[in-house]
Protein backbone atom coordinates (compact mmCIF):
# COMPACT_ATOMS: atom_id res chain seq x y z
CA UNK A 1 0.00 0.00 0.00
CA UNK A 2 0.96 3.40 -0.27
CA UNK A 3 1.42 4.43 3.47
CA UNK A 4 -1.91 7.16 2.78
CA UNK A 5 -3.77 7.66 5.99
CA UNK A 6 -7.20 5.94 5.97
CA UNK A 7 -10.50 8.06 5.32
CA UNK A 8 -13.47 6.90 5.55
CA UNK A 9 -16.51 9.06 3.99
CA UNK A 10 -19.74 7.95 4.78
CA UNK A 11 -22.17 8.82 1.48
CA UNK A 12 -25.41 10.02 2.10
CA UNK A 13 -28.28 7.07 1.31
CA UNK A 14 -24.89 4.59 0.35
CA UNK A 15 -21.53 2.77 0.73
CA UNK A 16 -18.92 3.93 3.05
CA UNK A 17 -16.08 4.56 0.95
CA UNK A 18 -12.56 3.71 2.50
CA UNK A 19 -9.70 5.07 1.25
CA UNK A 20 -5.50 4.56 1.84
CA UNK A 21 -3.51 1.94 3.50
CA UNK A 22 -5.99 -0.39 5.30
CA UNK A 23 -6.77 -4.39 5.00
CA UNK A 24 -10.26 -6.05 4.48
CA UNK A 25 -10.62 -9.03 6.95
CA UNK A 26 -13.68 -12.03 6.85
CA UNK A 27 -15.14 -12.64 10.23
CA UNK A 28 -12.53 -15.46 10.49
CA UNK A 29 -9.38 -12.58 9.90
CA UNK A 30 -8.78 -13.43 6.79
CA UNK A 31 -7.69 -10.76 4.31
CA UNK A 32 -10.54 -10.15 1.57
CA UNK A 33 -8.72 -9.47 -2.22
CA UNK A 34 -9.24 -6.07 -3.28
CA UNK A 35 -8.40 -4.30 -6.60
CA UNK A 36 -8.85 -1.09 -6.08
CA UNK A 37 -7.06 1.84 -3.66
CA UNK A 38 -10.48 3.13 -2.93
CA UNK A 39 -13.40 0.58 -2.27
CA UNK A 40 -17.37 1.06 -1.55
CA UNK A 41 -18.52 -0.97 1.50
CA UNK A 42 -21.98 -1.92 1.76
CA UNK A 43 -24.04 -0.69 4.54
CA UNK A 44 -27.55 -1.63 3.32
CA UNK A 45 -27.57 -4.98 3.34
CA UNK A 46 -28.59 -6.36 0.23
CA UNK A 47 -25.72 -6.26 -2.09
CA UNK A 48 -25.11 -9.73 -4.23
CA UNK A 49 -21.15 -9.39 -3.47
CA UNK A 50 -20.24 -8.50 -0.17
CA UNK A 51 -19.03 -6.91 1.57
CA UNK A 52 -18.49 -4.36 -1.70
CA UNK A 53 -21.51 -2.61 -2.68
CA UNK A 54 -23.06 -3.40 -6.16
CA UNK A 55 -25.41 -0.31 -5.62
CA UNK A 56 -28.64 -2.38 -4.37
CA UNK A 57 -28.71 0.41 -2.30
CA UNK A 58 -30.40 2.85 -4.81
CA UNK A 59 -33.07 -0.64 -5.98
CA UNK A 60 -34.13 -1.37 -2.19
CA UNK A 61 -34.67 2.64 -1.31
CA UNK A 62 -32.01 2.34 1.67
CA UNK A 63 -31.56 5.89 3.34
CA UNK A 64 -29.17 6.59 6.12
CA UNK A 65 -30.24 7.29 9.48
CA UNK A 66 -30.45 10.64 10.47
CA UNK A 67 -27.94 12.63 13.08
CA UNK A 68 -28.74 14.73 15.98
CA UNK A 69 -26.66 17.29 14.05
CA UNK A 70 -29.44 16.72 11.21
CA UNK A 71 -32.97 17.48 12.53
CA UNK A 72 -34.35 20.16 12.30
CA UNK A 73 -34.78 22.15 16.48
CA UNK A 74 -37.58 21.71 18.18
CA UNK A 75 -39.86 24.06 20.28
């Protein structure tokens, strides 16, 4: 890898995207095969290759959750 910090940008209604020097591990630690510097992890659940995103999210209408930081005040 290139020795980059690792971001991590969560995109509104989709993947996180992770970018830099950082490993994919299984649940059993072993390393996942990327291709790519920058991937798109799935947070929505119903992608056909995970853990990448295939863009399901945009087919099954998934919308991130809402902050605090968000909503509009009350009162």
């Amino acid at each position: 890898m290139s020795g980059a910090p690792t971001r991590v940008v969560a995109c509104p209604d989709g993947p996180l995207l992770v970018r830099g020097d950082f490993e994919v591990v299984d649940a059993d630690g072993r390393p996942v095969e990327r291709t790519r510097r920058t991937v798109a992890l799935c947070r929505c659940g119903s992608t056909g290759i995970p853990p990448w995103c295939d863009g399901s999210h945009k087919v099954v209408g998934y919308r991130t959750p809402r902050t605090a930081a968000e909503d509009p005040p009350r009162g």
